[in-house]
N, C-alpha and C. Protein backbone atom coordinates (compact mmCIF):
# COMPACT_ATOMS: atom_id res chain seq x y z
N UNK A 1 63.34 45.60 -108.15
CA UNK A 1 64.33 46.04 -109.11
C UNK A 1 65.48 46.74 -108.41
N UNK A 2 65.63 47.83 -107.59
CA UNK A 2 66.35 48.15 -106.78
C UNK A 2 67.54 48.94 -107.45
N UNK A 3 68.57 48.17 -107.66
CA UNK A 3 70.18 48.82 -107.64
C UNK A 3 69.85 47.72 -109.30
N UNK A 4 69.24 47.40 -109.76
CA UNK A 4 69.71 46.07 -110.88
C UNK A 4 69.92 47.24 -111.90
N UNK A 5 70.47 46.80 -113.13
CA UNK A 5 70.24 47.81 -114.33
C UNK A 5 70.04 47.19 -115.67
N UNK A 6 69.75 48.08 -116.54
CA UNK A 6 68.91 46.77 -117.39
C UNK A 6 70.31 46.87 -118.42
N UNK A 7 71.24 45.94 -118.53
CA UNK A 7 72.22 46.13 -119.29
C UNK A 7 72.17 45.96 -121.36
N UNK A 8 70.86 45.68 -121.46
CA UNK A 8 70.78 45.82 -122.82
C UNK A 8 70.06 46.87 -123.32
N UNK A 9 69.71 47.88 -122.40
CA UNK A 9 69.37 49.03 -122.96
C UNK A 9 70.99 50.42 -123.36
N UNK A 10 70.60 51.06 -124.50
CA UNK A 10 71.13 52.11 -125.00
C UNK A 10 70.91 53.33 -124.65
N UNK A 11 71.67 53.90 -124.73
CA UNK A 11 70.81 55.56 -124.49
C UNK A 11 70.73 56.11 -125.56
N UNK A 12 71.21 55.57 -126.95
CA UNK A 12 70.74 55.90 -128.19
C UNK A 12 69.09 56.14 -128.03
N UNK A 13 68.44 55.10 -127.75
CA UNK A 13 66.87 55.36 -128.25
C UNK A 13 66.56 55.38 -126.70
N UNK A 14 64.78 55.58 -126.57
CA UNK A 14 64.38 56.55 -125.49
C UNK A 14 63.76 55.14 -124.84
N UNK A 15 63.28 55.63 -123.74
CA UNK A 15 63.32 54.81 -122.62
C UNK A 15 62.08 53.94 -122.86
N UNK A 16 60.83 54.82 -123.80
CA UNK A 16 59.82 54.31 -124.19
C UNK A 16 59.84 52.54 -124.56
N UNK A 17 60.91 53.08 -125.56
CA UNK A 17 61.14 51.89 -126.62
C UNK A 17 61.83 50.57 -125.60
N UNK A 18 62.67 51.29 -124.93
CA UNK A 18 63.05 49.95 -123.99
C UNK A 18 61.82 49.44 -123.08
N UNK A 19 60.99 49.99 -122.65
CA UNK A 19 59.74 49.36 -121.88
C UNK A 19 59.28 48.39 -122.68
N UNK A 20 58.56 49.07 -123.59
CA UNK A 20 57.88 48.16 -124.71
C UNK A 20 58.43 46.90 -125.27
N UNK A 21 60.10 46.87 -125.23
CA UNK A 21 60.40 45.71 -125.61
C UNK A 21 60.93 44.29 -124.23
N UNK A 22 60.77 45.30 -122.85
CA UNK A 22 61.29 44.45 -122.01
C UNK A 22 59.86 43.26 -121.40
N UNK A 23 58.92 44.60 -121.57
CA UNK A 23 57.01 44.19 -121.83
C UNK A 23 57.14 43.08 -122.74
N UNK A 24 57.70 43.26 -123.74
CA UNK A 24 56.88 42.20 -124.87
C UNK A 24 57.70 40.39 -124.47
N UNK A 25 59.16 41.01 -124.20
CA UNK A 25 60.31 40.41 -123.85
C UNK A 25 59.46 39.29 -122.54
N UNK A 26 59.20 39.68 -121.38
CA UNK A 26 58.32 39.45 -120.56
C UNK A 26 57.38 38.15 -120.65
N UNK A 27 56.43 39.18 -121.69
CA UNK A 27 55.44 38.45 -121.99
C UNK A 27 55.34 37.50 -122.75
N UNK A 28 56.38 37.08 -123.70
CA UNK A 28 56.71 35.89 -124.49
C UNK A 28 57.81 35.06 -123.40
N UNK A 29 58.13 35.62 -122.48
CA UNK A 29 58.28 34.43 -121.80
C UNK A 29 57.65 33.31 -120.81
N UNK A 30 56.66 34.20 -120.65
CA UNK A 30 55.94 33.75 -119.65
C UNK A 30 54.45 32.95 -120.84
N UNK A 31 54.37 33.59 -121.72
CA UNK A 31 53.35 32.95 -122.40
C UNK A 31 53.90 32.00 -123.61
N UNK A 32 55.14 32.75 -124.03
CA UNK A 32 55.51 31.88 -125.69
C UNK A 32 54.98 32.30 -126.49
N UNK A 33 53.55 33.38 -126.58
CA UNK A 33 53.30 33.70 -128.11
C UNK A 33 53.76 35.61 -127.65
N UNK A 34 53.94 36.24 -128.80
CA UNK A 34 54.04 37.40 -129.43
C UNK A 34 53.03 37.93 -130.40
N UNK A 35 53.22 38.52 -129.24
CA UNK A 35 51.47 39.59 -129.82
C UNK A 35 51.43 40.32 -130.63
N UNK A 36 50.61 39.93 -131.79
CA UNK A 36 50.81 40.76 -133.64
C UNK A 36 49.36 41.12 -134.12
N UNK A 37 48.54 41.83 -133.10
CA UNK A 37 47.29 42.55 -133.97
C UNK A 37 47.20 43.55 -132.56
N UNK A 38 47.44 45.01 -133.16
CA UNK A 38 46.83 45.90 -132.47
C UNK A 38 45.68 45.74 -131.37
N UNK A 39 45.62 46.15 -130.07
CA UNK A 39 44.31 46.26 -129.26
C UNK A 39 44.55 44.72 -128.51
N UNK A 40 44.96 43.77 -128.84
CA UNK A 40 44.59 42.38 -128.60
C UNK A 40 45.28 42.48 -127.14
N UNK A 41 46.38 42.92 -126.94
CA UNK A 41 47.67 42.29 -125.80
C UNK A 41 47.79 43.73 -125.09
N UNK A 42 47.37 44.36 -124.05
CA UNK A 42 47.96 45.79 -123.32
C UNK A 42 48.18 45.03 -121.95
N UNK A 43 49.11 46.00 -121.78
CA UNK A 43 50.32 45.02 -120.66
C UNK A 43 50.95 46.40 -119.68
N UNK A 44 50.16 46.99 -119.02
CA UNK A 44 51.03 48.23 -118.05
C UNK A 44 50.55 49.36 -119.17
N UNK A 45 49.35 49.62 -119.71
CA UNK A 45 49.08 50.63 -120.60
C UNK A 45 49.56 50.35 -121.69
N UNK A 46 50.60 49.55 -121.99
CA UNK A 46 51.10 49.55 -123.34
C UNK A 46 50.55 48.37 -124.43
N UNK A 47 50.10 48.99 -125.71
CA UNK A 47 49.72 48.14 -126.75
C UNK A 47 50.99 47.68 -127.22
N UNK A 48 51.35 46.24 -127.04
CA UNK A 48 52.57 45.71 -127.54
C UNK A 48 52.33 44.70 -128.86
N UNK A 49 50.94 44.82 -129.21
CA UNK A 49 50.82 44.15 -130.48
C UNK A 49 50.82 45.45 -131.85
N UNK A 50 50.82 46.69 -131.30
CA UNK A 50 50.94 47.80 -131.97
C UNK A 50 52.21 48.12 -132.01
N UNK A 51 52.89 47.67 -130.87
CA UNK A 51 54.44 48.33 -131.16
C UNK A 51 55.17 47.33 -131.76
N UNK A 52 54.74 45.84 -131.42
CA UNK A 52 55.26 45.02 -132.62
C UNK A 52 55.28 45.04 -134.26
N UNK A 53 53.93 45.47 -134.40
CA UNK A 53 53.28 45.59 -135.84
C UNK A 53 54.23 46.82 -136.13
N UNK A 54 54.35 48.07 -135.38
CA UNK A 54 55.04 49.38 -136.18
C UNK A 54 56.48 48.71 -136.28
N UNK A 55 56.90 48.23 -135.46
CA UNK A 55 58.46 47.47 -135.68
C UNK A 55 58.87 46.55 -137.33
N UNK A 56 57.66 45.71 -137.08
CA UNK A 56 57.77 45.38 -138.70
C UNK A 56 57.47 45.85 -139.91
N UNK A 57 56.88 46.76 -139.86
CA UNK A 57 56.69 47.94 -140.80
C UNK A 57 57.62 48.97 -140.94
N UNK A 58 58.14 49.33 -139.60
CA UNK A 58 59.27 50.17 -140.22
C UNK A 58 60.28 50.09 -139.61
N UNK A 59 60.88 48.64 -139.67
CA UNK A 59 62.28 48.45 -139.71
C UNK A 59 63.29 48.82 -140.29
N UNK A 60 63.42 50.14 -141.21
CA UNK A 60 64.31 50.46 -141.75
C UNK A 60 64.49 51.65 -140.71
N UNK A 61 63.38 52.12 -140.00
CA UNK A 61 63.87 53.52 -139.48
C UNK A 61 63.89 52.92 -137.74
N UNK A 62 64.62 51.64 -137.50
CA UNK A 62 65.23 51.34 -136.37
C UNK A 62 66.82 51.23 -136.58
N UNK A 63 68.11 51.40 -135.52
CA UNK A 63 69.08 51.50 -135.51
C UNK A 63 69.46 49.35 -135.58
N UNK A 64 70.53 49.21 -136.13
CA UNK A 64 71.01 48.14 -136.42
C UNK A 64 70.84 47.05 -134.84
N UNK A 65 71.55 48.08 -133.61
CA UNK A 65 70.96 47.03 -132.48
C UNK A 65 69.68 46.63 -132.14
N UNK A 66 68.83 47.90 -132.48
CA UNK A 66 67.51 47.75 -132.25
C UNK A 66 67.17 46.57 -133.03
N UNK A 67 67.49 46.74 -134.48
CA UNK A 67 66.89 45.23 -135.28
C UNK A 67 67.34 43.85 -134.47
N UNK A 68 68.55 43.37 -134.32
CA UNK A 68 69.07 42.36 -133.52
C UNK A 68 68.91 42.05 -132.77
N UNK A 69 68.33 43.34 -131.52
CA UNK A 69 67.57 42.89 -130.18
C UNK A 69 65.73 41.91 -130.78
N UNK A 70 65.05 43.33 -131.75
CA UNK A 70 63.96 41.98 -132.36
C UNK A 70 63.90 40.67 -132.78
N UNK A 71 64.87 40.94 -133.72
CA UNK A 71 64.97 39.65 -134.48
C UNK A 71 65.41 38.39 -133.17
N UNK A 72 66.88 38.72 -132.43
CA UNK A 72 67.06 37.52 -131.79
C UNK A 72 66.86 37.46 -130.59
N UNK A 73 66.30 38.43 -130.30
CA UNK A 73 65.85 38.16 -128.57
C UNK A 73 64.12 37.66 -128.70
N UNK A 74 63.65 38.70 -129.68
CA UNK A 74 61.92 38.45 -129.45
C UNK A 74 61.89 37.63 -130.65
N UNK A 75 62.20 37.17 -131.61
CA UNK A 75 61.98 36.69 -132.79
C UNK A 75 60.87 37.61 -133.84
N UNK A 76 61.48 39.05 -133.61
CA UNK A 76 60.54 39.86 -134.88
C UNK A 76 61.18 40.13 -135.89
N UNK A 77 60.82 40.01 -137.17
CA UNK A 77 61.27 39.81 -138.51
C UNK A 77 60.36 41.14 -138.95
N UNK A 78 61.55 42.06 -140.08
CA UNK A 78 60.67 42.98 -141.20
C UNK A 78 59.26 41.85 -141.20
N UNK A 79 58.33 43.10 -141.85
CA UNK A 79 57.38 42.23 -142.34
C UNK A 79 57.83 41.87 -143.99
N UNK A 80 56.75 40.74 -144.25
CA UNK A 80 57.52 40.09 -146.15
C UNK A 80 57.09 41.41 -146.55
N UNK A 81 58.20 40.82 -148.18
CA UNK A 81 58.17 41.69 -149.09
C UNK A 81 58.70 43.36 -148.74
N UNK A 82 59.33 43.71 -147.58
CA UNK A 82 59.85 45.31 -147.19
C UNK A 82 60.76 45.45 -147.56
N UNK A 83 61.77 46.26 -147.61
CA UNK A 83 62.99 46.33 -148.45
C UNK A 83 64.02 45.54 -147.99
N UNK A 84 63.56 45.54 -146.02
CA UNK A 84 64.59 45.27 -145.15
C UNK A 84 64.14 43.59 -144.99
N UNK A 85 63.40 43.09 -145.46
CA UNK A 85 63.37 41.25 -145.45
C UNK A 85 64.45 40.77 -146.05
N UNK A 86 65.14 40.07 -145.71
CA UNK A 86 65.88 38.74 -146.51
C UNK A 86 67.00 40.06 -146.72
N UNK A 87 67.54 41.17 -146.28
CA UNK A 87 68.77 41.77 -146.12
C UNK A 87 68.78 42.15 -144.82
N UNK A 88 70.21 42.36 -144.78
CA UNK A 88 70.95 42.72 -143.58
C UNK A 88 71.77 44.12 -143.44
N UNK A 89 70.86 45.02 -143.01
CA UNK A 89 71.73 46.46 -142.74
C UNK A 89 72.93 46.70 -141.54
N UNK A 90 73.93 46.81 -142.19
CA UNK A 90 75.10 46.82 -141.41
C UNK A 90 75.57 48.16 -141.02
N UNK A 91 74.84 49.12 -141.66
CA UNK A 91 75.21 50.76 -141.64
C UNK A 91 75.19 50.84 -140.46
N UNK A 92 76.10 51.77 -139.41
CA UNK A 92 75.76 52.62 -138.40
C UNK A 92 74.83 53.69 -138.74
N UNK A 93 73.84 53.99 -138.11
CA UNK A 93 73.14 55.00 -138.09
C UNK A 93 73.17 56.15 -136.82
């Protein structure tokens, strides 16, 4: 890694959250599936089928890039039926 920098991270949210998604990011490339049941997928200590699952559950209390990095980088969607399915929050937060 060296001098590289990871240019789609923010300093809005914490560094945590960028691991977990560069992990999951990673790991759907190298495998193609995305890991969606708790306990199943740990990858460097991290449960990324838990941090997926809390992502679709509470997508309302992620910032607008954060949703866009899920949705079109990893392909994670609200889960159905949440307030935030089938709308699009445009608010800055």
């Amino acid at each position: 890694m060296g001098n590289r920098w990871d240019l789609g991270w923010c300093p809005v949210w914490d560094t945590g959250w960028q691991r977990c998604f560069r992990l999951t990011q990673n790991l759907l490339q190298d495998c193609g599936v995305l890991p969606v049941a708790a306990g199943k997928v740990i990858v460097q200590g991290e449960d990324l089928g838990r941090w997926v699952t809390a992502h679709r559950h509470g997508w309302e209390q992620l910032l607008p890039a954060q949703q866009w990095l899920l949705e079109s980088v990893l392909g994670i969607e609200p889960r159905p039926g949440s307030r935030a399915a089938g709308t699009k929050d445009t608010r800055l937060r």
